[in-house]
N, C-alpha and C. Protein backbone atom coordinates (compact mmCIF):
# COMPACT_ATOMS: atom_id res chain seq x y z
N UNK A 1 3.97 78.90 118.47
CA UNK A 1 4.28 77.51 118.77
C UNK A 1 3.37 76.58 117.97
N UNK A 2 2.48 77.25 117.49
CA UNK A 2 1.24 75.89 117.04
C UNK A 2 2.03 76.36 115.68
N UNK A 3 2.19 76.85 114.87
CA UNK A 3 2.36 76.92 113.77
C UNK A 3 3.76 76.16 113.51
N UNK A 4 4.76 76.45 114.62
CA UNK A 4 6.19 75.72 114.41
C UNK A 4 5.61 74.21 114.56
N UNK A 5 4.54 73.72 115.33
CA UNK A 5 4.45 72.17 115.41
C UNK A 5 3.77 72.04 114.43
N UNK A 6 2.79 72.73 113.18
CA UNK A 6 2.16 72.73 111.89
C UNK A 6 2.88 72.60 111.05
N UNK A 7 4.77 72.94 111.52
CA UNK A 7 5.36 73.01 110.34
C UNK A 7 4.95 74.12 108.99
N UNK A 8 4.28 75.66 109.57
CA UNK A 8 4.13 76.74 108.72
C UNK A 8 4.49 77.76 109.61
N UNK A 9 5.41 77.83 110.48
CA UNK A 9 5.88 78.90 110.66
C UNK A 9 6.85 79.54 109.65
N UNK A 10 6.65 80.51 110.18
CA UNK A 10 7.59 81.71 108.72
C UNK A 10 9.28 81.60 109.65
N UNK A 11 10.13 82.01 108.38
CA UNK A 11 11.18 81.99 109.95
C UNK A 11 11.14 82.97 110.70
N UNK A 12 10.56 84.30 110.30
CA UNK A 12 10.69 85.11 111.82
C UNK A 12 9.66 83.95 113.05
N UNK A 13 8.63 83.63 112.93
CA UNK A 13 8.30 82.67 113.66
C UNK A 13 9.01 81.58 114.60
N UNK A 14 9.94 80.93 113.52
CA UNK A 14 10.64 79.99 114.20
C UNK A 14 11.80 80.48 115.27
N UNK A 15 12.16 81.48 114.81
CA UNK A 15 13.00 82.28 115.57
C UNK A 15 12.45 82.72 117.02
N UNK A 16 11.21 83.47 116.64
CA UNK A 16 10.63 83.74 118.07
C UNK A 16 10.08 82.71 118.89
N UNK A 17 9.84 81.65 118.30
CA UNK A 17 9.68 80.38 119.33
C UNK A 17 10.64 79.58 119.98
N UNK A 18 12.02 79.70 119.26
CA UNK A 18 13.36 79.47 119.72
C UNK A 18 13.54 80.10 120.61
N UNK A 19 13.47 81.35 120.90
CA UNK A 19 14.02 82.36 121.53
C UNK A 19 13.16 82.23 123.28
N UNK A 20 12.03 81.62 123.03
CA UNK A 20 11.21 81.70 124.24
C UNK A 20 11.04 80.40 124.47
N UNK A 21 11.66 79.77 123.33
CA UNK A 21 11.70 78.12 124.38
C UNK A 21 13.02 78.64 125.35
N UNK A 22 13.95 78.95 124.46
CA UNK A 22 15.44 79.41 124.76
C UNK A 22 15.75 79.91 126.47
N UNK A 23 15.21 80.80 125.91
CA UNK A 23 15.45 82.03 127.67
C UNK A 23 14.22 82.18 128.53
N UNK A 24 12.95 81.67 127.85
CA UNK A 24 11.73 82.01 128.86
C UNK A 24 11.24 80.55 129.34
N UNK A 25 11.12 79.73 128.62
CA UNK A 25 10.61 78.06 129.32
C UNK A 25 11.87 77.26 130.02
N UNK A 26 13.14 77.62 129.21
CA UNK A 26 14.06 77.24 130.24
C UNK A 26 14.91 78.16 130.63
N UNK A 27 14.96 78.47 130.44
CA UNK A 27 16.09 79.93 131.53
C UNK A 27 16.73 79.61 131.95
N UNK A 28 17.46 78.59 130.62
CA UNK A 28 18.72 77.87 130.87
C UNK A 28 19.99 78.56 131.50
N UNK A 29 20.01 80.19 130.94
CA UNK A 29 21.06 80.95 131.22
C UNK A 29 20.87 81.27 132.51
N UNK A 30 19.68 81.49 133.42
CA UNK A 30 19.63 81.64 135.14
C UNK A 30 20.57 80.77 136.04
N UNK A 31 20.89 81.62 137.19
CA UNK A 31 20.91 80.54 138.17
C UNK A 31 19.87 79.43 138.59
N UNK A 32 20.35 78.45 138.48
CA UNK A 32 18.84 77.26 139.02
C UNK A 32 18.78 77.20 140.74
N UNK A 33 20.06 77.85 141.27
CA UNK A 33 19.93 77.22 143.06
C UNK A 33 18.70 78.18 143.55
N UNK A 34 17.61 77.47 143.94
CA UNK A 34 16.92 77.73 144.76
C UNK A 34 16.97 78.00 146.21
N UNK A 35 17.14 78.78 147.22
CA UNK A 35 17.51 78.65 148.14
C UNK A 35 15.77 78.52 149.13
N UNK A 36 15.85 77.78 150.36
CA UNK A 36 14.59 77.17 150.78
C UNK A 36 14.33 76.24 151.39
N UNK A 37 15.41 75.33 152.03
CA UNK A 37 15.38 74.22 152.53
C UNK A 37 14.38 73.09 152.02
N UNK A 38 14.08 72.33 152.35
CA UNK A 38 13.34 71.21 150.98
C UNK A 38 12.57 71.82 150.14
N UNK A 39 12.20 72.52 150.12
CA UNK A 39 11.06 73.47 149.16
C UNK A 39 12.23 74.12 147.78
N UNK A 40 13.20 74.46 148.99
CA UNK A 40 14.42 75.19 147.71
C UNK A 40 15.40 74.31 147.05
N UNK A 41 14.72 72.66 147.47
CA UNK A 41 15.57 71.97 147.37
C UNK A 41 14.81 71.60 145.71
N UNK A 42 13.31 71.34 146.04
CA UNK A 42 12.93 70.87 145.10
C UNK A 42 12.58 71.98 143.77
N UNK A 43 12.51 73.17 143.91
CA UNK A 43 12.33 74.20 143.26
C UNK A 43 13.69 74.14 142.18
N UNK A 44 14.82 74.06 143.11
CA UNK A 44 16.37 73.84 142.15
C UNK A 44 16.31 72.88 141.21
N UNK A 45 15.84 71.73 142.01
CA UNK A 45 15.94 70.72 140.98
C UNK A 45 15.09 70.59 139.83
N UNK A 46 13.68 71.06 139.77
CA UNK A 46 13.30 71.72 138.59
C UNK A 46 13.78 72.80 138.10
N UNK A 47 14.23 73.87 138.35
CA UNK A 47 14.88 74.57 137.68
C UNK A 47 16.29 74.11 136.69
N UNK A 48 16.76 73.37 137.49
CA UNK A 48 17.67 72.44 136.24
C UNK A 48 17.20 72.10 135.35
N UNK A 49 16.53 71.12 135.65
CA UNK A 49 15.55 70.18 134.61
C UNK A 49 15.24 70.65 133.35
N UNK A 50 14.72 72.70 134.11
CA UNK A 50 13.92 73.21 132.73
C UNK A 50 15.68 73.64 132.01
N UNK A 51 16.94 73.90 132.84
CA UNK A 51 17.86 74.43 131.90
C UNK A 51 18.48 73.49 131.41
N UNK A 52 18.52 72.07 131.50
CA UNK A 52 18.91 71.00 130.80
C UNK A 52 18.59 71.22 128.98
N UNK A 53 17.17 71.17 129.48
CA UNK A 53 16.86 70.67 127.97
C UNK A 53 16.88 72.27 127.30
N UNK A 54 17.41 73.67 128.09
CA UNK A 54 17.79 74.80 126.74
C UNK A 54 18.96 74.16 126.57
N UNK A 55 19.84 74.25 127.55
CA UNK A 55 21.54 74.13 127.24
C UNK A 55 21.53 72.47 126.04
N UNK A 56 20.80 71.34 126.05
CA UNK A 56 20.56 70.55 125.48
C UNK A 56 20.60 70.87 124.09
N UNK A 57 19.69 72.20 123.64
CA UNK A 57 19.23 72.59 122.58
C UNK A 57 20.66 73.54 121.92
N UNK A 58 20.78 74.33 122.99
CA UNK A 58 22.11 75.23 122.61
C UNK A 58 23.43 74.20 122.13
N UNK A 59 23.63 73.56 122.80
CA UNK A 59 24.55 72.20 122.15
C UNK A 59 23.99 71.49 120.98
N UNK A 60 22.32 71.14 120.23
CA UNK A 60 22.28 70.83 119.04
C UNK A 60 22.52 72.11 118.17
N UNK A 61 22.56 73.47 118.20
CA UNK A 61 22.67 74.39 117.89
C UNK A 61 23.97 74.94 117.10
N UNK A 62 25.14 74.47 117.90
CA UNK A 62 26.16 74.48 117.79
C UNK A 62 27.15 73.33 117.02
N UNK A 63 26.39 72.03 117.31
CA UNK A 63 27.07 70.93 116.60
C UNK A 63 27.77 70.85 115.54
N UNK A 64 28.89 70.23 115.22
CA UNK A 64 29.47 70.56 114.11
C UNK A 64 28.57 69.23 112.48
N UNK A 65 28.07 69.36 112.51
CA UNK A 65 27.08 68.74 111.25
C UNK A 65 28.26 67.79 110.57
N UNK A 66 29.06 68.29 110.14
CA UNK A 66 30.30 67.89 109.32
C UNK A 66 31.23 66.37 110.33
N UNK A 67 30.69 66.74 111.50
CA UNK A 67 31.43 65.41 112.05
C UNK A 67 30.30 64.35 111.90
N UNK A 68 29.51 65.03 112.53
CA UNK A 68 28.16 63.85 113.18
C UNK A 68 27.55 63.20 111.24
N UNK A 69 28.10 63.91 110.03
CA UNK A 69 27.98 62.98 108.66
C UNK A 69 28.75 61.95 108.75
N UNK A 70 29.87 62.68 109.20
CA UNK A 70 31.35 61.17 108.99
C UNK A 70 30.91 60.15 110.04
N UNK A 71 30.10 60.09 111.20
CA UNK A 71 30.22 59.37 112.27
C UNK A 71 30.81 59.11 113.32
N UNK A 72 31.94 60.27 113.05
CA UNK A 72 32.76 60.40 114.37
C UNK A 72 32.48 61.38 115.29
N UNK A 73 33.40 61.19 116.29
CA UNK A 73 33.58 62.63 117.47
C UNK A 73 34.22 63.59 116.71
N UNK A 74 33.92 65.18 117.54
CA UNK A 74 34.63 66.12 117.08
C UNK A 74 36.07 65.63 116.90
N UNK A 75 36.89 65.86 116.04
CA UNK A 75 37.58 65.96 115.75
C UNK A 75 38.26 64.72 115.30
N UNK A 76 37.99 64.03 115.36
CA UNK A 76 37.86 62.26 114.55
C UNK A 76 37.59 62.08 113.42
N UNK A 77 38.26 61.10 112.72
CA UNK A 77 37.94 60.92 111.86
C UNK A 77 36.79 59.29 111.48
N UNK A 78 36.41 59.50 110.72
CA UNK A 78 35.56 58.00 110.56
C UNK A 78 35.86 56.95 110.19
């Protein structure tokens, strides 16, 4: 991670810091329901929080580059 924010990570580097922002800091792919009554209430709702910003990332991941040049929505034209 220090080296990806140094901007000298190698890409196997960048890869493995993807991968553990990815599935280990947000664990976006988990269930988030906490079960717990206010405790499981608030536990869920961080657990979202942390899978927001993977699934966030998995959607810049995927973007189609080629639209977001033209300025339009998928499948729009500009």
């Amino acid at each position: 991670m220090q080296a990806l924010a140094k901007g000298t990570a190698s890409a196997h580097q960048q890869r493995v810091a993807l991968d553990w922002i990815m599935y280990r800091a947000s664990n976006y792919l988990d269930e988030p329901y906490r079960p717990g009554g206010d405790e499981g209430s608030r536990d869920t709702v961080f657990a979202l929080g942390r899978a927001f910003v993977g699934r966030q990332i998995a959607k810049l991941l995927n973007v189609n580059l080629s639209v977001l040049a033209r300025g339009g929505k998928d499948g729009e034209q500009a």
